[in-house]
Protein backbone atom coordinates (compact mmCIF):
# COMPACT_ATOMS: atom_id res chain seq x y z
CA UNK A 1 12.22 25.09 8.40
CA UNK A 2 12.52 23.22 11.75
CA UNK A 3 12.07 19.65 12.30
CA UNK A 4 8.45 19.58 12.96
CA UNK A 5 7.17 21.65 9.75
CA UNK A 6 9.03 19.94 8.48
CA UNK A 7 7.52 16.35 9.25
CA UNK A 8 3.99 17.85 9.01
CA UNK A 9 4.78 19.32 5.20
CA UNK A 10 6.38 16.22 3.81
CA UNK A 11 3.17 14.34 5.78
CA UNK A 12 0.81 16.47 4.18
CA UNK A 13 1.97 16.07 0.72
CA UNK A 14 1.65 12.59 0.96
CA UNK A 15 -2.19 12.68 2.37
CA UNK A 16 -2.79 15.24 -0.62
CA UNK A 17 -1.34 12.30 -3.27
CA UNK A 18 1.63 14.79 -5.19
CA UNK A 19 1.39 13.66 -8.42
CA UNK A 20 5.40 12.97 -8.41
CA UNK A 21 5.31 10.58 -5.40
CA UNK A 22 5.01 7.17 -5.62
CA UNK A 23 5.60 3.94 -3.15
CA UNK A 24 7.53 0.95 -5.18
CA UNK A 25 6.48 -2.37 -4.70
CA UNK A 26 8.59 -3.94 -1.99
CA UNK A 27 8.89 -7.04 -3.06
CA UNK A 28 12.87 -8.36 -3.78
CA UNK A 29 14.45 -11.66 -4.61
CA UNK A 30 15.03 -13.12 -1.61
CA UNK A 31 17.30 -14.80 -0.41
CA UNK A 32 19.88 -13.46 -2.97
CA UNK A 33 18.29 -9.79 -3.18
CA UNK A 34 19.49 -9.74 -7.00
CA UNK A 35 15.97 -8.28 -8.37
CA UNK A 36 13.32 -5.92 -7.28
CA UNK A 37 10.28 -4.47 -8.90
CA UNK A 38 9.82 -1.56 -10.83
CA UNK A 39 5.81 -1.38 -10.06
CA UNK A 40 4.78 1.86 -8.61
CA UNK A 41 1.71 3.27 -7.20
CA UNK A 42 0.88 6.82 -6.30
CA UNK A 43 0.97 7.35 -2.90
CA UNK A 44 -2.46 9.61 -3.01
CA UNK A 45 -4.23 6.14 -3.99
CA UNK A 46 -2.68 4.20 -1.55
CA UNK A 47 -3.23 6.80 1.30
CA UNK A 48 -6.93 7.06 0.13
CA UNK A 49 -7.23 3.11 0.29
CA UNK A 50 -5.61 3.20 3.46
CA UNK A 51 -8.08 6.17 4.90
CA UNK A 52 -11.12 4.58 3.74
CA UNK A 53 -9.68 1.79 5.71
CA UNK A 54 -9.65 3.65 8.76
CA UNK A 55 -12.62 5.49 8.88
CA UNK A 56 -14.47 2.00 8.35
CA UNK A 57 -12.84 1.28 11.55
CA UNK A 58 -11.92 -2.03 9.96
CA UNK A 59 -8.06 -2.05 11.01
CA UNK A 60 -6.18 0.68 13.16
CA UNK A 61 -2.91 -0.51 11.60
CA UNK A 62 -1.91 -4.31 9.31
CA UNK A 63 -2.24 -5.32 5.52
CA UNK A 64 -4.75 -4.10 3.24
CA UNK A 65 -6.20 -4.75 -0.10
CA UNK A 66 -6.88 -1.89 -2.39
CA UNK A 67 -8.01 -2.08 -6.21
CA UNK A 68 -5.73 0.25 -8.83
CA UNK A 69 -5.64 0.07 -12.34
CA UNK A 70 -7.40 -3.40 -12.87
CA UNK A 71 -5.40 -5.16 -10.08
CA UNK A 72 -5.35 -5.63 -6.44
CA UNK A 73 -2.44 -4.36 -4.58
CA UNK A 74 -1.34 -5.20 -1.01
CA UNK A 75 -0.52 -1.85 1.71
CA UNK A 76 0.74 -1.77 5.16
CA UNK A 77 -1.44 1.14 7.28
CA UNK A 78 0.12 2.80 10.10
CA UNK A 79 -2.72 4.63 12.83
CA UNK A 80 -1.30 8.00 11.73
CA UNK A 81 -2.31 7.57 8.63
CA UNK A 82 0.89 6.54 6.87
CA UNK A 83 1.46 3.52 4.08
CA UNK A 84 4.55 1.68 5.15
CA UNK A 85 4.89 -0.11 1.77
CA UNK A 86 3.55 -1.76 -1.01
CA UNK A 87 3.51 -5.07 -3.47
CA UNK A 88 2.26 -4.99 -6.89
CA UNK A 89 -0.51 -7.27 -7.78
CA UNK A 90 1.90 -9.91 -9.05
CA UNK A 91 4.02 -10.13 -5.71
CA UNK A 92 1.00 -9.95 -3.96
CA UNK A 93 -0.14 -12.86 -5.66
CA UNK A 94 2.86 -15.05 -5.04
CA UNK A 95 3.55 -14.12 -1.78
CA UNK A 96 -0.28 -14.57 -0.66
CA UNK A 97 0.52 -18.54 -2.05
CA UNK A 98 3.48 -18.49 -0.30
CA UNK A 99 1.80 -17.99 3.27
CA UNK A 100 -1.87 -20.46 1.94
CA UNK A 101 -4.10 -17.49 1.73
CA UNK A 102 -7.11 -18.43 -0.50
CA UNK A 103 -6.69 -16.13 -3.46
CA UNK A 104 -10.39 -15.00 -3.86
CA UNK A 105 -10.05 -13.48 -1.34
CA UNK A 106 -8.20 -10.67 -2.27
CA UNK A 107 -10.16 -9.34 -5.19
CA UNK A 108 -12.80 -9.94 -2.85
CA UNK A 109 -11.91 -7.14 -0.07
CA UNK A 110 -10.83 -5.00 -3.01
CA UNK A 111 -13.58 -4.57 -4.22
CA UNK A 112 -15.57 -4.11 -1.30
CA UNK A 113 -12.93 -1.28 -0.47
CA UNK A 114 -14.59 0.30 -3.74
């Protein structure tokens, strides 16, 4: 299979959510990078956050909010339709304190994403 099909199979798996694929939350202890998280989401929810997204016209490409199993999550779009990663609704959270974002406002665009 050349490059190309390649590319466009693994792409299209993703879109269609294979029920084996998964993004992992990002998030890692740094500065000493001793712990990451286990949390997982499948990538079909993520890439159907992330499409809603898009068609809104909201963002072409940046952070998103997107509700899954009672939590909100935090996604990175690209404009082809890819998820570059992910954090769990914990690291979310703390890293969302970190940078002084009010945190109502998360939930918030969650579940407006709905």
């Amino acid at each position: 299979m050349d490059s190309y099909r390649a590319d466009h199979f693994r792409r299209r798996l993703s879109q269609a959510g294979a029920p084996d694929r998964s993004l992992r939350c990002v998030w890692s202890s740094h500065p000493s990078y001793d712990r990451c998280c286990r949390s997982r989401v499948p990538v079909g929810v993520v890439a159907a956050a992330w499409r809603e997204e898009l068609e809104r016209g909201r963002l072409h490409e940046g952070f998103f909010h997107f509700a899954w199993r009672g939590g909100v999550w935090l996604a990175y779009g690209l404009p082809d339709g890819r998820v570059r990663g992910v954090y769990c609704p914990s690291h979310r959270a703390e890293r969302e304190q970190r940078l002084g974002y009010d945190p109502q406002l998360a939930p918030a665009a969650a579940e407006h994403s709905l």
